[in-house]
C-alpha atoms as a PDB file:
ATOM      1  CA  UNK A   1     120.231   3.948  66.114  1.00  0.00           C
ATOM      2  CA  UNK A   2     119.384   3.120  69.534  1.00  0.00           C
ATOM      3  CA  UNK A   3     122.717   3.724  70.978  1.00  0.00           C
ATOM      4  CA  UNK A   4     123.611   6.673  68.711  1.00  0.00           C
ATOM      5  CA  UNK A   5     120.488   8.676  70.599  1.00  0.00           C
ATOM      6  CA  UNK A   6     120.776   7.197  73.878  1.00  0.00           C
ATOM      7  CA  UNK A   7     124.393   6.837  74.248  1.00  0.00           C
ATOM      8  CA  UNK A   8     125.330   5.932  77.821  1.00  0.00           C
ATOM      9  CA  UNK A   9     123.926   8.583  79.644  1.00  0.00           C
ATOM     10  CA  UNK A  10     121.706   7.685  83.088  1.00  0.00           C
ATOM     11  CA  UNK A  11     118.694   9.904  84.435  1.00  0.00           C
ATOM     12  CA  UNK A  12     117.543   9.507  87.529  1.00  0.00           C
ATOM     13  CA  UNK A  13     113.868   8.484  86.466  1.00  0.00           C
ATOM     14  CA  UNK A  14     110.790  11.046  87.567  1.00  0.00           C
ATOM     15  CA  UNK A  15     107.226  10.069  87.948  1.00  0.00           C
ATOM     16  CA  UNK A  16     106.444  13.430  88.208  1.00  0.00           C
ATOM     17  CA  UNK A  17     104.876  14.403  84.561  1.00  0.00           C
ATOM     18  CA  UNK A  18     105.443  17.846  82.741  1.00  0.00           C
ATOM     19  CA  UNK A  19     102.122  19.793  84.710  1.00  0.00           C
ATOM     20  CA  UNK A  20     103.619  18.869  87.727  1.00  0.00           C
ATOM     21  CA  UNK A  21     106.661  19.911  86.909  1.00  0.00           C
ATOM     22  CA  UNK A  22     105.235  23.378  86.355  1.00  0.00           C
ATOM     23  CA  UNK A  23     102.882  23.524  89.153  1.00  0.00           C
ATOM     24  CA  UNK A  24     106.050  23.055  91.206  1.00  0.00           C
ATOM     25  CA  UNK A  25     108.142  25.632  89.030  1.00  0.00           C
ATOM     26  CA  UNK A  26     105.081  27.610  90.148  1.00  0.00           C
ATOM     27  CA  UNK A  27     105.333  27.410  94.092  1.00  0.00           C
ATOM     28  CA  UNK A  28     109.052  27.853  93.371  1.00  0.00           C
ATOM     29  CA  UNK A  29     108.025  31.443  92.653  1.00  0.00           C
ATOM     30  CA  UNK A  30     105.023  31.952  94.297  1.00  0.00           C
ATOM     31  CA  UNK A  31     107.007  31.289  97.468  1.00  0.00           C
ATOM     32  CA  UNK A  32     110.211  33.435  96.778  1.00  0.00           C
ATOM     33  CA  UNK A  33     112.872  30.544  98.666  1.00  0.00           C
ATOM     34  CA  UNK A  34     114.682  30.003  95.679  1.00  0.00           C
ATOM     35  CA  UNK A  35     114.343  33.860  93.894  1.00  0.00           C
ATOM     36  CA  UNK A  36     114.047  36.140  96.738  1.00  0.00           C
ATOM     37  CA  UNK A  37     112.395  38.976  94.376  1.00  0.00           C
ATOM     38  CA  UNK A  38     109.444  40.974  94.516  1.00  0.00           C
ATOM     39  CA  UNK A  39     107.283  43.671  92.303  1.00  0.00           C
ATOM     40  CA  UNK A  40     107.510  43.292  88.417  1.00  0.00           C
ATOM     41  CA  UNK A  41     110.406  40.691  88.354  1.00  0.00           C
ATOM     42  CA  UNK A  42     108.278  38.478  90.578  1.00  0.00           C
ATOM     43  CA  UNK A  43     104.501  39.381  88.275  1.00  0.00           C
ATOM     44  CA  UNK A  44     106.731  38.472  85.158  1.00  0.00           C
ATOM     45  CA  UNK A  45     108.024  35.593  86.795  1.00  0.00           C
ATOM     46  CA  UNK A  46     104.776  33.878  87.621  1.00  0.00           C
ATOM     47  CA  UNK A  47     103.575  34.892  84.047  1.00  0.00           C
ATOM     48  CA  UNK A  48     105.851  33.411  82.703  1.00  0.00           C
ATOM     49  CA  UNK A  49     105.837  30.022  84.544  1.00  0.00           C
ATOM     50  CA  UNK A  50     101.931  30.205  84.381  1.00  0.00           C
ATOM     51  CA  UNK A  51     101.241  30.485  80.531  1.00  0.00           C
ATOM     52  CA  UNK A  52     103.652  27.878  79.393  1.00  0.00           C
ATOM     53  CA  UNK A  53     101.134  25.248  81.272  1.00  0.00           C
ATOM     54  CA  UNK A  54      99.412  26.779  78.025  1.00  0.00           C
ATOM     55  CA  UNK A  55     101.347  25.101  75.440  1.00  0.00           C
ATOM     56  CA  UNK A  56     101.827  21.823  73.891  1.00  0.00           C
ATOM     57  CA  UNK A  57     105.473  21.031  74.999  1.00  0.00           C
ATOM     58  CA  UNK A  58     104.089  20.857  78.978  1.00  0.00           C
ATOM     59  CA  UNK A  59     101.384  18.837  77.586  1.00  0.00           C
ATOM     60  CA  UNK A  60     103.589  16.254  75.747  1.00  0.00           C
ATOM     61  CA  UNK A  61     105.913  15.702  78.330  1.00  0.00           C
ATOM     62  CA  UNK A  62     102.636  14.737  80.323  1.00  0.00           C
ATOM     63  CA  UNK A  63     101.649  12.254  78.140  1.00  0.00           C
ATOM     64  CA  UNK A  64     105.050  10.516  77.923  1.00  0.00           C
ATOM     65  CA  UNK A  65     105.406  11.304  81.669  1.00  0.00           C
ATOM     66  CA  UNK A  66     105.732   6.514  81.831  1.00  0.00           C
ATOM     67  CA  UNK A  67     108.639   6.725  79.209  1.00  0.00           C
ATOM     68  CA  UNK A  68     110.994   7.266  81.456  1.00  0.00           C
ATOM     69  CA  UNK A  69     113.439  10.654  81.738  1.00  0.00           C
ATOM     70  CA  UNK A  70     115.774   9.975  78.417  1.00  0.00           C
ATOM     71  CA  UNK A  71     112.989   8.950  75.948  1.00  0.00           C
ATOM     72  CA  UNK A  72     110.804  11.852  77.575  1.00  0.00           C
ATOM     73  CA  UNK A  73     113.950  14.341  76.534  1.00  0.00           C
ATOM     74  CA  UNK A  74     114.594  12.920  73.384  1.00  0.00           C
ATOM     75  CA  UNK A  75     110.736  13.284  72.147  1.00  0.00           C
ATOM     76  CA  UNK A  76     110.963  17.121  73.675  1.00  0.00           C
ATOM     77  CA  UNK A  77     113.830  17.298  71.358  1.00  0.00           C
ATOM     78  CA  UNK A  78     111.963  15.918  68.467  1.00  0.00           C
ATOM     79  CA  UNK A  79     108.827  17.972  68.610  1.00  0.00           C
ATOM     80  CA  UNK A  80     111.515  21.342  68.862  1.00  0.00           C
ATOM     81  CA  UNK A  81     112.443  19.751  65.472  1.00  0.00           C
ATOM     82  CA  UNK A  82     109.366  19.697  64.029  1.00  0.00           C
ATOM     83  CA  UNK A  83     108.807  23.344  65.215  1.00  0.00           C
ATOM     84  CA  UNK A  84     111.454  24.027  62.620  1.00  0.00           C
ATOM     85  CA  UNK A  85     110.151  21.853  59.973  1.00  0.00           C
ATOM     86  CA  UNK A  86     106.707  23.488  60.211  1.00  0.00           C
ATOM     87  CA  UNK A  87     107.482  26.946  59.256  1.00  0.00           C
ATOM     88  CA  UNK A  88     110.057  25.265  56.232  1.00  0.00           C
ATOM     89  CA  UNK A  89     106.601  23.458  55.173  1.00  0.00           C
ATOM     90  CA  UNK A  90     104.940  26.211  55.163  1.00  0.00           C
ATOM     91  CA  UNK A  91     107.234  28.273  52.763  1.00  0.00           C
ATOM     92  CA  UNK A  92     107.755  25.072  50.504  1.00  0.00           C
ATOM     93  CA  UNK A  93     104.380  24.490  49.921  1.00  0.00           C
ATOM     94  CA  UNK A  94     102.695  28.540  49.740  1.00  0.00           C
ATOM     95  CA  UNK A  95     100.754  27.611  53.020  1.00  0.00           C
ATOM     96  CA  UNK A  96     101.977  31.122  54.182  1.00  0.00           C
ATOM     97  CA  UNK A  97      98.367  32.686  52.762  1.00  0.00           C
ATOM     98  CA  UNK A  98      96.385  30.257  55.249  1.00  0.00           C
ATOM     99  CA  UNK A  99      95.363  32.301  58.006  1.00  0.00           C
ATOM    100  CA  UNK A 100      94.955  29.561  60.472  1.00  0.00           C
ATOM    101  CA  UNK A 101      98.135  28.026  59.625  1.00  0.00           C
ATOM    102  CA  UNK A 102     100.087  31.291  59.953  1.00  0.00           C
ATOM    103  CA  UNK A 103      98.428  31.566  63.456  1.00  0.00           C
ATOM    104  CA  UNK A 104      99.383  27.822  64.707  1.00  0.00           C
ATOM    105  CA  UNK A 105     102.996  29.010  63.581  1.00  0.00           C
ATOM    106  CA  UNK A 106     102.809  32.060  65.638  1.00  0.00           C
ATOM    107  CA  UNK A 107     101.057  30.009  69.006  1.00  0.00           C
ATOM    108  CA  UNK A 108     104.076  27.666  68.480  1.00  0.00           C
ATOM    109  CA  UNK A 109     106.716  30.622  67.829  1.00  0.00           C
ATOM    110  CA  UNK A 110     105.001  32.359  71.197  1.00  0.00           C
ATOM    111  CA  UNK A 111     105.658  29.138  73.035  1.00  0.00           C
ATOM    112  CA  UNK A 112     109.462  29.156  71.822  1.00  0.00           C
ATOM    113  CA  UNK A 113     109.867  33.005  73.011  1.00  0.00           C
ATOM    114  CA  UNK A 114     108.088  32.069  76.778  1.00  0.00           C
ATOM    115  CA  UNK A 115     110.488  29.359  77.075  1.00  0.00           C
ATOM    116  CA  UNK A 116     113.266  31.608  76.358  1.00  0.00           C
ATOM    117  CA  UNK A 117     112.604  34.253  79.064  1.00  0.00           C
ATOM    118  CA  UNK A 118     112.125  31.214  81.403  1.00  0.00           C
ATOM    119  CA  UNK A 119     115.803  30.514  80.771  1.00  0.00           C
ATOM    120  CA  UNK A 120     116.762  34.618  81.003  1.00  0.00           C
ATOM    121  CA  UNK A 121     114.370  35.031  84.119  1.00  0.00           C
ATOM    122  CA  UNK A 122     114.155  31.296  85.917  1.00  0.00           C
ATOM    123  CA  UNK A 123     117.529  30.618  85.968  1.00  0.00           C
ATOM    124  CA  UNK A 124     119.618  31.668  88.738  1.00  0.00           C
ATOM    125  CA  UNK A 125     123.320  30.516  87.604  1.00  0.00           C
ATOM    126  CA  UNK A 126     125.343  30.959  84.547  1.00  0.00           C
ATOM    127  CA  UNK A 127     124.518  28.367  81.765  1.00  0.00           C
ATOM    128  CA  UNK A 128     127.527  25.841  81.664  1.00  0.00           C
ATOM    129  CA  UNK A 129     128.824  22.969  80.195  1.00  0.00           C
ATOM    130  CA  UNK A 130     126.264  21.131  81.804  1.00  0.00           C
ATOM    131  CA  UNK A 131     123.251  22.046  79.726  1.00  0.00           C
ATOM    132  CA  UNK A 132     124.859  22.480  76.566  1.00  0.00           C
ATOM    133  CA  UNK A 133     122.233  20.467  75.669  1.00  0.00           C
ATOM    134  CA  UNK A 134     119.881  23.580  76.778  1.00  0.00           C
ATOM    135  CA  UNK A 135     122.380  25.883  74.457  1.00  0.00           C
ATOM    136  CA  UNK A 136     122.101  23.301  71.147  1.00  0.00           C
ATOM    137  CA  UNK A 137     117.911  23.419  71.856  1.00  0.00           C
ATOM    138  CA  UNK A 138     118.382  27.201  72.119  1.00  0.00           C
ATOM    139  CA  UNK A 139     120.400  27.941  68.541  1.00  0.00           C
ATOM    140  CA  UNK A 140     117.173  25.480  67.012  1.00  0.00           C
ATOM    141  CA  UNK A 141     114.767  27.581  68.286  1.00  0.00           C
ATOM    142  CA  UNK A 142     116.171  30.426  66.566  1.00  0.00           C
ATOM    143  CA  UNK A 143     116.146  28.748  63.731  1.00  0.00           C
ATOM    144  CA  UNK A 144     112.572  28.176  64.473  1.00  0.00           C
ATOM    145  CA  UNK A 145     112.322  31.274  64.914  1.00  0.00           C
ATOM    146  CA  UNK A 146     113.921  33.213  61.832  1.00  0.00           C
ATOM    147  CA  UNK A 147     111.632  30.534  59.559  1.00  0.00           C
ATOM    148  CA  UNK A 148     107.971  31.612  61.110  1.00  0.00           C
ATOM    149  CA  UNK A 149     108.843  35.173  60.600  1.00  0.00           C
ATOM    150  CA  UNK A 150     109.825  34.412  57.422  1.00  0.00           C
ATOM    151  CA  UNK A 151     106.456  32.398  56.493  1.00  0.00           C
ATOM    152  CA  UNK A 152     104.778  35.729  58.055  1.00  0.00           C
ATOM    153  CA  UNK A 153     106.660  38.098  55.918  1.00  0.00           C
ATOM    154  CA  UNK A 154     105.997  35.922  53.004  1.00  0.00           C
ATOM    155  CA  UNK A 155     102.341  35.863  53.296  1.00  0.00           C
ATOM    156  CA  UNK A 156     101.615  39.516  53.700  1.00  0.00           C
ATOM    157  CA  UNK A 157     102.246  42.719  52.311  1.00  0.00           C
ATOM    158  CA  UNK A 158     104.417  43.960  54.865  1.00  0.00           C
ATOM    159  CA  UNK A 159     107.883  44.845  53.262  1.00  0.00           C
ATOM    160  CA  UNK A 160     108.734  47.639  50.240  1.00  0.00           C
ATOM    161  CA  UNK A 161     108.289  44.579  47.617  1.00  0.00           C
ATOM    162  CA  UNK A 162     106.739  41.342  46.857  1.00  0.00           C
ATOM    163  CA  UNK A 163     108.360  38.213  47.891  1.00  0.00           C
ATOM    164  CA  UNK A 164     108.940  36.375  44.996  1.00  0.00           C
ATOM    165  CA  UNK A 165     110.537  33.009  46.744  1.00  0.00           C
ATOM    166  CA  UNK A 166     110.974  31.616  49.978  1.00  0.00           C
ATOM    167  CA  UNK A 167     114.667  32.813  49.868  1.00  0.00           C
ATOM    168  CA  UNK A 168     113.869  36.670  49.868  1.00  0.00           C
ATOM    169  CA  UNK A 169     111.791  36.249  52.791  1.00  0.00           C
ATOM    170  CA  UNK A 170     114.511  33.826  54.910  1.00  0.00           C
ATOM    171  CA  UNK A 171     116.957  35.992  53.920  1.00  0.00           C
ATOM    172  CA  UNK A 172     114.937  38.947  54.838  1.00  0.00           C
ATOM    173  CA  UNK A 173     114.257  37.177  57.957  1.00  0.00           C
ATOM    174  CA  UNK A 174     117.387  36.195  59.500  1.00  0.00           C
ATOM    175  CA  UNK A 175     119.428  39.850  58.268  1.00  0.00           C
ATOM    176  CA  UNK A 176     116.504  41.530  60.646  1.00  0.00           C
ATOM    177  CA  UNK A 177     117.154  38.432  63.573  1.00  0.00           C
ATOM    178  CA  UNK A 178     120.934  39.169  63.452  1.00  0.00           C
ATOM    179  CA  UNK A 179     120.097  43.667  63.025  1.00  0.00           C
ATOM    180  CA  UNK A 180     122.013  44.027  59.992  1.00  0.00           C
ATOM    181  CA  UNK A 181     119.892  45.116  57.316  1.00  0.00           C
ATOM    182  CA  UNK A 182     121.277  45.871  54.073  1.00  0.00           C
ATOM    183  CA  UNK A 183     118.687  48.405  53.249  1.00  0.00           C
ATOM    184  CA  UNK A 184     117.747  46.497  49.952  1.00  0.00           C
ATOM    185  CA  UNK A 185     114.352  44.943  51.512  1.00  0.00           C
ATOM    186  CA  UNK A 186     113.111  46.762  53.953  1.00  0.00           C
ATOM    187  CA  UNK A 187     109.375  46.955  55.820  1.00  0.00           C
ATOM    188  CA  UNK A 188     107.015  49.218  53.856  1.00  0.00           C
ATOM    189  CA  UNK A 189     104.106  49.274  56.137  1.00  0.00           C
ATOM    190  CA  UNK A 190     103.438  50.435  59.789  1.00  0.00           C
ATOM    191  CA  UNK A 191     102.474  46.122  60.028  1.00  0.00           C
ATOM    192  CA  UNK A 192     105.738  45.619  58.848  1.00  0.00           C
ATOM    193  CA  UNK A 193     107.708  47.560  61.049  1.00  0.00           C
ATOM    194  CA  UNK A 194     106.217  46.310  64.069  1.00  0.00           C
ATOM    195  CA  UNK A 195     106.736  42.661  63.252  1.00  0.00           C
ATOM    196  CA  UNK A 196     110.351  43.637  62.320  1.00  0.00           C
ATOM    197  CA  UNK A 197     110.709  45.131  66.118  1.00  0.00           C
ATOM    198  CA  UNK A 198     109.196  42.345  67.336  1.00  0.00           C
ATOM    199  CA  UNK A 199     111.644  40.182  65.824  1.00  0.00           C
ATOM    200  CA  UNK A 200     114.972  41.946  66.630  1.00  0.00           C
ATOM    201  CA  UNK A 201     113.183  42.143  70.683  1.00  0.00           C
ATOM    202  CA  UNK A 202     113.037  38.570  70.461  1.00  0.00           C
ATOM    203  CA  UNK A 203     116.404  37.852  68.845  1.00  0.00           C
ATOM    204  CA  UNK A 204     118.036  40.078  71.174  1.00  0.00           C
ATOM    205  CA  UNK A 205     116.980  37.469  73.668  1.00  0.00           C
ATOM    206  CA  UNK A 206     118.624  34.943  72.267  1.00  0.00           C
ATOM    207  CA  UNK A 207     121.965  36.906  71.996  1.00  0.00           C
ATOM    208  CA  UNK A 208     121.402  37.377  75.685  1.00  0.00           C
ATOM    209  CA  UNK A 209     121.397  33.941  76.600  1.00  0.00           C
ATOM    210  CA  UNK A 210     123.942  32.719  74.267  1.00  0.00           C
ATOM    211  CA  UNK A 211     126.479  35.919  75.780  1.00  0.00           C
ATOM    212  CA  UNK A 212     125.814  34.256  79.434  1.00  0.00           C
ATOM    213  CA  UNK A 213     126.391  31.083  77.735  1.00  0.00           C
ATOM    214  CA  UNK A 214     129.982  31.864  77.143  1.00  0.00           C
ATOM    215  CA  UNK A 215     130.475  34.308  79.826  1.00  0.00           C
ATOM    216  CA  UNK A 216     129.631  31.428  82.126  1.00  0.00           C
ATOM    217  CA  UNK A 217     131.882  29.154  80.717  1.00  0.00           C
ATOM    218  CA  UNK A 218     135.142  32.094  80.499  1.00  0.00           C
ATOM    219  CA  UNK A 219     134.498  32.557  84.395  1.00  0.00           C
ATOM    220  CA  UNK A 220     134.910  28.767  84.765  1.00  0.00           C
ATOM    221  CA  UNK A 221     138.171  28.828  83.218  1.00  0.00           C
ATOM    222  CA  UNK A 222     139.168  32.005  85.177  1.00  0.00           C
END
């Protein structure tokens, strides 16, 4: 098992743990050498580096900061995982009506979307075959994402009928994420609509990212 995760790859080992990693993300902004911008792009910029200091996955790559760089990836990739098993949990076992559950799904879901612009807004070159890694995190946290609104939708009266199972509301879920809609559930509320805009903003992301993906990689081959 040991070799089947860690493989033969080498990382040049950090000290540095995830805060101040960020704090230096930070400064990378704050001091325009590496973007060069200025007005909104740089505000959003700094937001965005800012709040993620805000969210758990800074805070547990602090406190494996001694693990060295491969086990400190591999638990990042385990707790993006578990972001996808929570919301799968919470349609399983009808946790979708606890309001304080619902909301630790959405903190988590927020922290998945701030990390996304990051990628859109921090990142300077093309995504290549270098961080394909980066790309295989990115199609989980869609996942991630499709199942949360899916908990949400299942645990409010937001759409033209009642969810009956889990697989109305996924399926409901991921036909808004990918702007299809079949017309055959639908939001019925003003609640509803908004969380379905929400949802295709946010998914548009994704498509973003996954375009440069492979727009990167055809102007490598070109």
């Amino acid at each position: 098992m040991r070799k089947i995760l860690k493989g033969k790859k080498v990382f040049e080992e950090s000290p540095i743990g995830g805060y101040q990693l960020q704090l230096n993300k930070i400064a990378e902004v704050w001091d325009s050498d590496k973007y060069n911008d200025y007005g909104i792009l740089r505000i959003f910029r700094l937001f965005i580096v800012t709040v993620l200091l805000f969210f758990p996955g800074v805070l547990i790559d602090e406190i494996f900061k001694s693990k060295g760089t491969l086990n400190r990836k591999l638990i990042v990739e385990l707790y993006v995982v578990l972001k996808i098993i929570f919301p799968v949990l919470i349609l399983c076992f009808g946790w979708y009506n606890n309001s304080f559950i619902i909301g630790l799904a959405v903190y988590l879901l927020l922290e998945t979307y701030i990390y996304l612009f990051s990628k859109i807004f921090l990142e300077v070159q093309h995504i290549t075959g270098a961080n394909i890694r980066t790309l295989l995190l990115l199609v989980l946290n869609y996942f991630e994402s499709g199942l949360t609104f899916a908990a949400i939708y299942m645990g409010g009266n937001y759409l033209n009928m009642q969810m009956e199972s889990a697989i109305e509301a996924v399926y409901f879920s991921f036909i808004t994420s990918a702007t299809v809609g079949y017309g055959d559930i639908h939001p019925g509320t003003n609640a509803g609509r908004i969380l379905s805009m929400i949802q295709i903003f946010s998914s548009i992301s994704f498509f973003v990212l996954f375009f440069n993906f492979f727009s990167g990689k055809t102007n490598q081959q070109d």
